[in-house]
C-alpha atoms as a PDB file:
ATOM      1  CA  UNK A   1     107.226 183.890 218.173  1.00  0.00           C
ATOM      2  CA  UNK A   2     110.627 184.844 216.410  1.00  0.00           C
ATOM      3  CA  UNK A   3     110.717 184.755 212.618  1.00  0.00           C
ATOM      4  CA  UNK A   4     109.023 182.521 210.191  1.00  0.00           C
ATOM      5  CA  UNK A   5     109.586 180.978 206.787  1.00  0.00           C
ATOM      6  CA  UNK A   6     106.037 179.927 204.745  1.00  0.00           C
ATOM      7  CA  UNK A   7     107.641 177.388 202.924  1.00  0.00           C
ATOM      8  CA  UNK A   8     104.582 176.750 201.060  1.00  0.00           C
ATOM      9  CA  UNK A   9     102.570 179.509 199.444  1.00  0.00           C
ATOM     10  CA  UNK A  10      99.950 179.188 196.382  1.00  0.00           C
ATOM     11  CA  UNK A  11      99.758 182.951 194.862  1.00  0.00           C
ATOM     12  CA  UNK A  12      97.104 183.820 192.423  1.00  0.00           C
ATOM     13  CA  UNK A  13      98.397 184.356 188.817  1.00  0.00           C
ATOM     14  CA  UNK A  14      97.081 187.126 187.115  1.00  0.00           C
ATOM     15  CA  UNK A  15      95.239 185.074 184.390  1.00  0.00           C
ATOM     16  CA  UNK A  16      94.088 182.165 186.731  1.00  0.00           C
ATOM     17  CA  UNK A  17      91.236 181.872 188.533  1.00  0.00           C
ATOM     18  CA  UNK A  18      91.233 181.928 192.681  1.00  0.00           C
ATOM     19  CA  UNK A  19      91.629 178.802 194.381  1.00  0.00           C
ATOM     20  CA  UNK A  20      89.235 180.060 197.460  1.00  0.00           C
ATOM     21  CA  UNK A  21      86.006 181.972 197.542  1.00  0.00           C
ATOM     22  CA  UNK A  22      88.474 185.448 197.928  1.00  0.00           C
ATOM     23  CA  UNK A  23      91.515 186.671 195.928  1.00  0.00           C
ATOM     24  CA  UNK A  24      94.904 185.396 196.635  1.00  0.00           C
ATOM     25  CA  UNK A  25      97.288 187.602 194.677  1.00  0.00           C
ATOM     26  CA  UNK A  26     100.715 188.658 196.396  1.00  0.00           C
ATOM     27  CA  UNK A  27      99.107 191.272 198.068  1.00  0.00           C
ATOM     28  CA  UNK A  28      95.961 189.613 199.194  1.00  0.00           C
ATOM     29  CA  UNK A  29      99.076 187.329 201.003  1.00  0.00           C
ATOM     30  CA  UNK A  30     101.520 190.198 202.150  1.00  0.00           C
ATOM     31  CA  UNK A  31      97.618 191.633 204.044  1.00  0.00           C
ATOM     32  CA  UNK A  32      97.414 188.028 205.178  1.00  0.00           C
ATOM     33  CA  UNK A  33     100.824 187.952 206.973  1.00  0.00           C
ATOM     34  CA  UNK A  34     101.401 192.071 208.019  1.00  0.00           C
ATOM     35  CA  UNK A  35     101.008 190.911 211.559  1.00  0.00           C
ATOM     36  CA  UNK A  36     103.704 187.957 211.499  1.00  0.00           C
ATOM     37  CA  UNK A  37     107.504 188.153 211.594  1.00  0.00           C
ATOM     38  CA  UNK A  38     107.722 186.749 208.247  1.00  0.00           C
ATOM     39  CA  UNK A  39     111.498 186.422 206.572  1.00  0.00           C
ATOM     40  CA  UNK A  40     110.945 184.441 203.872  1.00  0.00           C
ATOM     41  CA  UNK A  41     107.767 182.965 201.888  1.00  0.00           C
ATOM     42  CA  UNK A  42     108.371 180.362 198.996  1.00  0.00           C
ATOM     43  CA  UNK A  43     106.298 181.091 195.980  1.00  0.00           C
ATOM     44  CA  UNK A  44     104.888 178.000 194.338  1.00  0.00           C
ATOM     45  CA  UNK A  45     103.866 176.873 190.305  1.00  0.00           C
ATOM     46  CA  UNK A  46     102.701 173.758 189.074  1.00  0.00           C
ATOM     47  CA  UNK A  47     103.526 172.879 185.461  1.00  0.00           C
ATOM     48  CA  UNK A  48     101.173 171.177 182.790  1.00  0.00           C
ATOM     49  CA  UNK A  49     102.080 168.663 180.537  1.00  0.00           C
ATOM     50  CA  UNK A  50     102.935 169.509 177.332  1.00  0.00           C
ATOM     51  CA  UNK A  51     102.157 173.169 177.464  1.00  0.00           C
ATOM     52  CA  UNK A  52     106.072 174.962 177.698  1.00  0.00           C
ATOM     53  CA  UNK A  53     105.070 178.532 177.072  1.00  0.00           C
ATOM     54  CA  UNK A  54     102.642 178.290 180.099  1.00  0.00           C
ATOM     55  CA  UNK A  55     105.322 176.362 182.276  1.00  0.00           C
ATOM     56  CA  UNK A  56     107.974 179.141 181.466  1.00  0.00           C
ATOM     57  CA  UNK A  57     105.185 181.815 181.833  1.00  0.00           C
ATOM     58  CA  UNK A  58     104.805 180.141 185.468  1.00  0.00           C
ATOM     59  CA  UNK A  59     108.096 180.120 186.235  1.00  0.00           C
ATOM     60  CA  UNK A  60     108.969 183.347 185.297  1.00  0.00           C
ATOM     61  CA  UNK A  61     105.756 184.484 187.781  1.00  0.00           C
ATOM     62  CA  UNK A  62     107.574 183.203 190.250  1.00  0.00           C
ATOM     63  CA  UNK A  63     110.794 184.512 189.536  1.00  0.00           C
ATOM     64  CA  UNK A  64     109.324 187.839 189.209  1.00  0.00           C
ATOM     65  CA  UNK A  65     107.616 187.977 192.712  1.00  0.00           C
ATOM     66  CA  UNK A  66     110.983 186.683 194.341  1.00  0.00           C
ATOM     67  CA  UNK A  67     112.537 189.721 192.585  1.00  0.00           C
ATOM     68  CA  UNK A  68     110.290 192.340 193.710  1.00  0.00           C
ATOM     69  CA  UNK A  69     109.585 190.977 196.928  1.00  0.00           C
ATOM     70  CA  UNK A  70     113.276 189.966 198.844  1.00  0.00           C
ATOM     71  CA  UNK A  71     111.457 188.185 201.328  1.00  0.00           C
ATOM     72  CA  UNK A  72     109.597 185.600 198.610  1.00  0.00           C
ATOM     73  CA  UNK A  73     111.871 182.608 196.940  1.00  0.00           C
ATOM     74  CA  UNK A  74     110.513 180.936 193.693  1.00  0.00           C
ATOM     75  CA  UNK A  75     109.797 176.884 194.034  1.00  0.00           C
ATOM     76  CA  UNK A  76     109.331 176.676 189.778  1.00  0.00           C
ATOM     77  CA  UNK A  77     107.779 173.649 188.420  1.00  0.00           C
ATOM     78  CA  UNK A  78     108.257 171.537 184.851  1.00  0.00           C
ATOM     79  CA  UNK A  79     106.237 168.546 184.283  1.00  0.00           C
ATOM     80  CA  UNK A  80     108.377 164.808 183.774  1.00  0.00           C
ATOM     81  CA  UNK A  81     106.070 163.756 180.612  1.00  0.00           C
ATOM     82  CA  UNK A  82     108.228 166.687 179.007  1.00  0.00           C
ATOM     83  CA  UNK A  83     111.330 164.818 178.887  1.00  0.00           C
ATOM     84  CA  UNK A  84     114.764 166.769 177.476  1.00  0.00           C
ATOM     85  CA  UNK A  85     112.249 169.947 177.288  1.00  0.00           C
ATOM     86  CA  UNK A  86     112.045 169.451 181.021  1.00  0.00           C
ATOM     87  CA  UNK A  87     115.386 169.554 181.968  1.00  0.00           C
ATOM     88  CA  UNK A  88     116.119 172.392 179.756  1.00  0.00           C
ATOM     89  CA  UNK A  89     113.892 174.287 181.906  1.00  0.00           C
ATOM     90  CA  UNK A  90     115.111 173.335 184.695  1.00  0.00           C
ATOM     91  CA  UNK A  91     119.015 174.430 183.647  1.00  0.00           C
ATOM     92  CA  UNK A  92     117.025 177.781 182.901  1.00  0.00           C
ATOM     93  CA  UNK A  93     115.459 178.345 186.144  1.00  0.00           C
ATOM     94  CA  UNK A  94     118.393 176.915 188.272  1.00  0.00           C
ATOM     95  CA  UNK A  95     120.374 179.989 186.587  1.00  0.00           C
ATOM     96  CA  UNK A  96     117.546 182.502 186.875  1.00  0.00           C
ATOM     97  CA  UNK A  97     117.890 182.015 190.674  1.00  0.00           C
ATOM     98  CA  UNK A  98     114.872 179.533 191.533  1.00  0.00           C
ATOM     99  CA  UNK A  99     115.516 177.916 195.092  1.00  0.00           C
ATOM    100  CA  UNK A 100     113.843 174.826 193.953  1.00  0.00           C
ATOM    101  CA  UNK A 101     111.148 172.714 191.875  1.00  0.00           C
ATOM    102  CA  UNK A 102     107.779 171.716 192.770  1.00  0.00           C
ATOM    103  CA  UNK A 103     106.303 169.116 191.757  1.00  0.00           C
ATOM    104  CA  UNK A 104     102.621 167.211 192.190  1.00  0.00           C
ATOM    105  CA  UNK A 105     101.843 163.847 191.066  1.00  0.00           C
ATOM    106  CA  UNK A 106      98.266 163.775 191.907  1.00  0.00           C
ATOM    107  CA  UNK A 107      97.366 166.869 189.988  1.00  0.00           C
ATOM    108  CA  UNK A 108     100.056 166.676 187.112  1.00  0.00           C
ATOM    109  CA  UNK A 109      99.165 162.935 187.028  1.00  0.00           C
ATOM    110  CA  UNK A 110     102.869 161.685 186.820  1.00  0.00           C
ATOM    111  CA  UNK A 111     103.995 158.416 188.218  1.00  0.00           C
ATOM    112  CA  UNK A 112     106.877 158.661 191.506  1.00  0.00           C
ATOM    113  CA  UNK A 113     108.303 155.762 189.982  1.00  0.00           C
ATOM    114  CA  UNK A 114     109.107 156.825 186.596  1.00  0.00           C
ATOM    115  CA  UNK A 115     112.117 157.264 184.478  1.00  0.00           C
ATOM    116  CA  UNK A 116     111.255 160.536 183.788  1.00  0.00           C
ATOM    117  CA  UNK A 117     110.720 161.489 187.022  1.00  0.00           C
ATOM    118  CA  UNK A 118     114.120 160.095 188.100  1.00  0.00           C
ATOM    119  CA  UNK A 119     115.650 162.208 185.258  1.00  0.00           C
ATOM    120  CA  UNK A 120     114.364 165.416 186.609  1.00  0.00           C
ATOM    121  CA  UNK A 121     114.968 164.442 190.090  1.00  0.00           C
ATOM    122  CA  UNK A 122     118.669 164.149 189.262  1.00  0.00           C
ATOM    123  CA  UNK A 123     118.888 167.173 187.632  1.00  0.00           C
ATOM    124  CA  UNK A 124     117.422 169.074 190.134  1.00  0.00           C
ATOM    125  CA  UNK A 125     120.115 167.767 192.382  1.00  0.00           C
ATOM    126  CA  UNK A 126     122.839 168.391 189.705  1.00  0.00           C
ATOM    127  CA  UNK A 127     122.272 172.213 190.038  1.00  0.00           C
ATOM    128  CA  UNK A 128     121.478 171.716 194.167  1.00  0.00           C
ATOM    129  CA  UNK A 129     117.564 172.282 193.682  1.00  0.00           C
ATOM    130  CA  UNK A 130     115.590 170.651 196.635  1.00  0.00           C
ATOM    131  CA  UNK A 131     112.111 169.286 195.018  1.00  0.00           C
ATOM    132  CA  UNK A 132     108.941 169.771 196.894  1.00  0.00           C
ATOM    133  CA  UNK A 133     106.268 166.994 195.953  1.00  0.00           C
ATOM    134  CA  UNK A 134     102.885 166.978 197.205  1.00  0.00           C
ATOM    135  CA  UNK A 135     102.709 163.724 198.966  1.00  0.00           C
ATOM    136  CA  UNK A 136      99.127 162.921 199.274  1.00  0.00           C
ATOM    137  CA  UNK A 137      98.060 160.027 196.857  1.00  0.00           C
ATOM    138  CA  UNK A 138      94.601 159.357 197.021  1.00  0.00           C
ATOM    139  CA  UNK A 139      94.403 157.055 193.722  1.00  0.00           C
ATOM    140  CA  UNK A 140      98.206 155.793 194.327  1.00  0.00           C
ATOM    141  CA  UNK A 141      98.348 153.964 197.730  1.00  0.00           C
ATOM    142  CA  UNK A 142     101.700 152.792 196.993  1.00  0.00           C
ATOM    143  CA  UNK A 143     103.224 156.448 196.741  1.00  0.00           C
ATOM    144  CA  UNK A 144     105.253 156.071 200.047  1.00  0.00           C
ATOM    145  CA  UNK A 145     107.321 153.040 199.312  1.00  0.00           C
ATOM    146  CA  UNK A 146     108.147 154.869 195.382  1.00  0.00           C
ATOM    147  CA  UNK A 147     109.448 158.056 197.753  1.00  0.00           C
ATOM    148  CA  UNK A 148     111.697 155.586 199.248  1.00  0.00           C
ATOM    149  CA  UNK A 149     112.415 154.252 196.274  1.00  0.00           C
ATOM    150  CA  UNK A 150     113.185 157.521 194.945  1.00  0.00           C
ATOM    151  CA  UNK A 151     115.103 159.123 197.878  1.00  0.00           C
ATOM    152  CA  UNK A 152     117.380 155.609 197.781  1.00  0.00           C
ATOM    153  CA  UNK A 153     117.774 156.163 193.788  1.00  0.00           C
ATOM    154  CA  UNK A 154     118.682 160.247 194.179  1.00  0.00           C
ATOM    155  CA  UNK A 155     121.033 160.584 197.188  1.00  0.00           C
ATOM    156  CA  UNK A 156     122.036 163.775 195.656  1.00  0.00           C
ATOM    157  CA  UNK A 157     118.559 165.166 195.579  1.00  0.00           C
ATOM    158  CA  UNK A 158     117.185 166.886 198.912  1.00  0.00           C
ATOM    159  CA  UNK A 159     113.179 165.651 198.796  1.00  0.00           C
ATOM    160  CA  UNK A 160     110.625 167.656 200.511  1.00  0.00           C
ATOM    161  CA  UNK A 161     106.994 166.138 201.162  1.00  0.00           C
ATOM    162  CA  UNK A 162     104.695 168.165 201.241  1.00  0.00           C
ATOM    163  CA  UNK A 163     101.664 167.533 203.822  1.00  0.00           C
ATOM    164  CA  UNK A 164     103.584 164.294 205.108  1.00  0.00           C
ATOM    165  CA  UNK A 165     101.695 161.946 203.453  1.00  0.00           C
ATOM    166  CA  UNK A 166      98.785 163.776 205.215  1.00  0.00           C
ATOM    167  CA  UNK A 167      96.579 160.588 206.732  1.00  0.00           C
ATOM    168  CA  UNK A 168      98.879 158.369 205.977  1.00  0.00           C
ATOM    169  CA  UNK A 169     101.312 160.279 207.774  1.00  0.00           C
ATOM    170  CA  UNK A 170     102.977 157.185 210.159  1.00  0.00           C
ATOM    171  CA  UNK A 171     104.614 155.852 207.003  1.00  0.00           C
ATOM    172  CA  UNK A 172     106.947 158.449 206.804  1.00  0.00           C
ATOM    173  CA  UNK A 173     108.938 156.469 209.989  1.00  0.00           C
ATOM    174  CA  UNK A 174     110.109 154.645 207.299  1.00  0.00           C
ATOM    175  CA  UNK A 175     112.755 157.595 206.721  1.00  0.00           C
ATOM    176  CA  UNK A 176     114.049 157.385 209.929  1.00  0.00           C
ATOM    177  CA  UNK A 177     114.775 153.386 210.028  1.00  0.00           C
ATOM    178  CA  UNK A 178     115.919 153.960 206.403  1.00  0.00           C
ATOM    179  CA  UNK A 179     118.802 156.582 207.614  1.00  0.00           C
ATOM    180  CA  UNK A 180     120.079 153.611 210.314  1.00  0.00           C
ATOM    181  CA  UNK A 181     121.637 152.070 207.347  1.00  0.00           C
ATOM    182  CA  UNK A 182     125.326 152.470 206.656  1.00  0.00           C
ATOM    183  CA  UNK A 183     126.251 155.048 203.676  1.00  0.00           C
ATOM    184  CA  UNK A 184     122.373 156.566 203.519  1.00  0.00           C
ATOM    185  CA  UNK A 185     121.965 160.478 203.258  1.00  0.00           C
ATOM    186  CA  UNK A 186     119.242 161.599 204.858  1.00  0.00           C
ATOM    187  CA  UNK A 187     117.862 163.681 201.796  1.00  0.00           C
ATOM    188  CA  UNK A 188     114.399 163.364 203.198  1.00  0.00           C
ATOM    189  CA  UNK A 189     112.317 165.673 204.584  1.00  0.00           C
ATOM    190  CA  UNK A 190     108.831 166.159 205.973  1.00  0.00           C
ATOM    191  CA  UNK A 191     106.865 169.733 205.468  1.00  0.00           C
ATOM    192  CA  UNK A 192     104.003 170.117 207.461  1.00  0.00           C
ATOM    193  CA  UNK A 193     101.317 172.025 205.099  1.00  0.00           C
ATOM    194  CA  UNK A 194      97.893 171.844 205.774  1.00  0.00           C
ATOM    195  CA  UNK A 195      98.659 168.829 207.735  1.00  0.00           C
ATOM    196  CA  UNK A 196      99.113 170.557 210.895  1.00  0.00           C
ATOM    197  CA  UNK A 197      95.404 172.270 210.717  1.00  0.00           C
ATOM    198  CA  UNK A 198      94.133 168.576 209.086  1.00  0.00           C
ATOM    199  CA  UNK A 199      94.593 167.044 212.986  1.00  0.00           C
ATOM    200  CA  UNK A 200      95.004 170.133 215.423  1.00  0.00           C
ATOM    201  CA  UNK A 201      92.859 169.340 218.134  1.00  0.00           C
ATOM    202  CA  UNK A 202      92.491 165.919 217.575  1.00  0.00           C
ATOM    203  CA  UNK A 203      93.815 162.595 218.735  1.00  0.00           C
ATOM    204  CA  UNK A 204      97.083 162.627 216.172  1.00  0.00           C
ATOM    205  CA  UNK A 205      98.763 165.368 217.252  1.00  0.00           C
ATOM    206  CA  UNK A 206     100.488 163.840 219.565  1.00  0.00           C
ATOM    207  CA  UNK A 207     101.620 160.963 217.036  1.00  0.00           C
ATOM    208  CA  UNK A 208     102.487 163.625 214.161  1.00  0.00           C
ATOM    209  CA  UNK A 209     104.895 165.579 216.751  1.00  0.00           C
ATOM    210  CA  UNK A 210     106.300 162.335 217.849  1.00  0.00           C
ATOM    211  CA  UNK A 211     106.985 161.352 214.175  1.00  0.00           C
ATOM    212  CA  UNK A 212     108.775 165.080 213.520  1.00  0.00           C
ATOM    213  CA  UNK A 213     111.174 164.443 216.321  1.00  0.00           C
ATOM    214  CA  UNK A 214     111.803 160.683 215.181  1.00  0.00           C
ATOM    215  CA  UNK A 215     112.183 162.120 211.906  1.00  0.00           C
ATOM    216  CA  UNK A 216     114.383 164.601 213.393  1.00  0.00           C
ATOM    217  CA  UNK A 217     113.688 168.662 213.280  1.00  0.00           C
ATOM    218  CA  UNK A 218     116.296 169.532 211.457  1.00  0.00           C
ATOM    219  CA  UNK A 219     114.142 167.466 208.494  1.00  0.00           C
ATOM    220  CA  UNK A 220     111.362 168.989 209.605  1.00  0.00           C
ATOM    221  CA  UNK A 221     109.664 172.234 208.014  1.00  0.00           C
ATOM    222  CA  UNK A 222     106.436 174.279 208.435  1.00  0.00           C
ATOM    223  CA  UNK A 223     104.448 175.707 205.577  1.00  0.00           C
ATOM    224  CA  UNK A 224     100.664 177.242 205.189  1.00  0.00           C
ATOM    225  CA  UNK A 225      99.406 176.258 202.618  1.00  0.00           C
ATOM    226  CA  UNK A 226      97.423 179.562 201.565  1.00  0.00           C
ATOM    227  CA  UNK A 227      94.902 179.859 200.573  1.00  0.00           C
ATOM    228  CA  UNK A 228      93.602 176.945 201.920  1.00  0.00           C
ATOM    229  CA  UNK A 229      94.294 177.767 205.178  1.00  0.00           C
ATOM    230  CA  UNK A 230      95.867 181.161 206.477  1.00  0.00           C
ATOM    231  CA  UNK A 231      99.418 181.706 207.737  1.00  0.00           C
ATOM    232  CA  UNK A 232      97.865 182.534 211.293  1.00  0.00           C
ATOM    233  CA  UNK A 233      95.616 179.146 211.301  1.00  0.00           C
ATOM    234  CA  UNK A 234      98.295 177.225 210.215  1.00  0.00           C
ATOM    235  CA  UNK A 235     100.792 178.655 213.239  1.00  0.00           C
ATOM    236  CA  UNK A 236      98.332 178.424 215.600  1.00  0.00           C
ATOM    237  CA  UNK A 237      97.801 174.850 214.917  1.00  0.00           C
ATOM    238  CA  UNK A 238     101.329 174.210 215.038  1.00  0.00           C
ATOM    239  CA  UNK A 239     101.544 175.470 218.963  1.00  0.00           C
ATOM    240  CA  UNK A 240      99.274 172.875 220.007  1.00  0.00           C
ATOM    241  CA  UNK A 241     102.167 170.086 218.828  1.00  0.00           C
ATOM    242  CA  UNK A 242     103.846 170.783 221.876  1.00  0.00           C
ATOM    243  CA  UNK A 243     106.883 172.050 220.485  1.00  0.00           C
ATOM    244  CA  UNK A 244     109.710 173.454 222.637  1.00  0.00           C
ATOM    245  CA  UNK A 245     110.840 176.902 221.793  1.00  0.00           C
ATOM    246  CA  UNK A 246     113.904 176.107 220.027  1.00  0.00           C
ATOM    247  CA  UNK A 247     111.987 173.314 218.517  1.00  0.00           C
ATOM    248  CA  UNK A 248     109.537 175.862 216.968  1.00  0.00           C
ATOM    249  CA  UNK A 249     111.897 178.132 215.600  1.00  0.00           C
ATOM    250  CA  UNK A 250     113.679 174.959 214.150  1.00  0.00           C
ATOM    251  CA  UNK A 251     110.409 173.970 212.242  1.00  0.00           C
ATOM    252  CA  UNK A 252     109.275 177.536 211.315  1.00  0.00           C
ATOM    253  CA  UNK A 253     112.562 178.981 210.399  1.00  0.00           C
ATOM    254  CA  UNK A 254     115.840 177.296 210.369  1.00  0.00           C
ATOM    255  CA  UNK A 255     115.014 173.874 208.653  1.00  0.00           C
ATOM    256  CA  UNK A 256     113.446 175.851 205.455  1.00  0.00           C
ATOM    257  CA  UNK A 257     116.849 178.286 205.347  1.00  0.00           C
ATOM    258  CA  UNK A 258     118.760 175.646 205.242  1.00  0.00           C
ATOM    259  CA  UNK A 259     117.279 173.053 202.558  1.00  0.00           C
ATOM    260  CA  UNK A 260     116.755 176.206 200.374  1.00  0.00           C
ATOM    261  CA  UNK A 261     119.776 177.887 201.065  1.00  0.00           C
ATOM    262  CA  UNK A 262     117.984 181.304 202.244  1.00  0.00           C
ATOM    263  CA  UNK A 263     120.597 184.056 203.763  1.00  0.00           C
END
């Protein structure tokens, strides 16, 4: 195994509690991954609504680790309902160095179909920010079709999902026949976070790897998503997709450098 990105990384503030029964504080995750070839880990935040000093308090977390660590790269977070405040942030953490937003609709209880989720979106791309959504919608079944509708409406914007839809995963083909038509970017792409350990062993695996390639693997990135699952668990899983060697390091490595431009 050759060098990895962790594209998707939830590190304990110092003020919040732990997510998991253990600690999970940048160096409860630099133990976690001492035995891996990990280049790069992505840092993630997720604002709340109406609160700025605690969404630039976030943000700057996650600046901070990616400056003391150079292996960790901030994902910062704002939430829509925050309107002009919103993109103000953003503009501030685009030139503080963040590689990109994330964002969660389930838990920051914003709608994918929104104005002022289309605002941020844009500016995200205006400064070249991927976003990273969490795209599992338990009380929103029709959160799929709004991503299309949102990838369609921000060309300019690279989307990550996060988890692939996780059950509803087979609706993500809807990318690919999307990308047939004439003058679409393929802005799209498909992170496989907690996901990957959600069906390893099981029936689906060979119907989640066959979506990744129809997707195509160079729109196709791995994350862990500690500390719900460990950075080992979540590899291991990942060999059981039956992924060529070139494929692997495409889905562990390359895809991630490239949507947030890591050296």
């Amino acid at each position: 195994m050759g060098k990895i990105i962790d594209a998707h990384a939830h590190l304990q503030l110092s003020d919040e509690e732990a997510w998991v029964d253990a600690p999970h504080r940048l160096p409860d995750y630099q133990q976690a991954t001492a035995d891996l070839q990990l280049s790069r880990f992505a840092v993630l935040v997720m604002a709340p609504a109406g609160d700025l000093h605690r969404t630039r308090a976030q943000n700057d977390y996650a600046l901070s680790v990616a400056g003391s660590d150079e292996r960790a790269f901030a994902l910062c977070s704002v939430h829509p309902d925050d309107g002009d405040r919103a993109l103000a942030e953003i503009d501030r953490v685009a030139r503080a160095g963040a590689a990109g937003l994330k964002l969660h609709p389930s838990t920051q209880q914003f709608d994918v179909a929104s104005e002022e989720l289309l605002a941020v979106v844009r500016r995200a791309g205006d400064h070249g920010l991927p976003v990273l959504f969490d795209s599992v919608a338990v009380a929103d079944p029709g959160q799929p079709e709004k991503f299309v509708g949102l990838a369609m409406s921000c060309p300019d914007t690279e989307l990550v999902l996060a988890h692939t839809f996780g059950p509803k995963f087979v609706q993500a083909v809807m990318f690919s026949v999307l990308s047939r038509y004439p003058g679409t970017r393929r802005n799209v792409y498909l992170e496989l976070s907690a996901t990957v350990c959600m069906f390893a062993d099981s029936p689906y695996v060979e119907q989640l790897a066959w979506l990744c390639r129809r997707h195509g693997l160079d729109r196709v990135l791995w994350g862990s998503d500690y500390p719900l699952f460990s950075p080992t668990e979540s590899l291991q899983a990942l060999t059981g997709f039956g992924f060529s060697g070139d494929e692997f390091e495409q889905v562990t490595h390359h895809t991630a450098a490239s949507v947030y431009h890591l050296a």
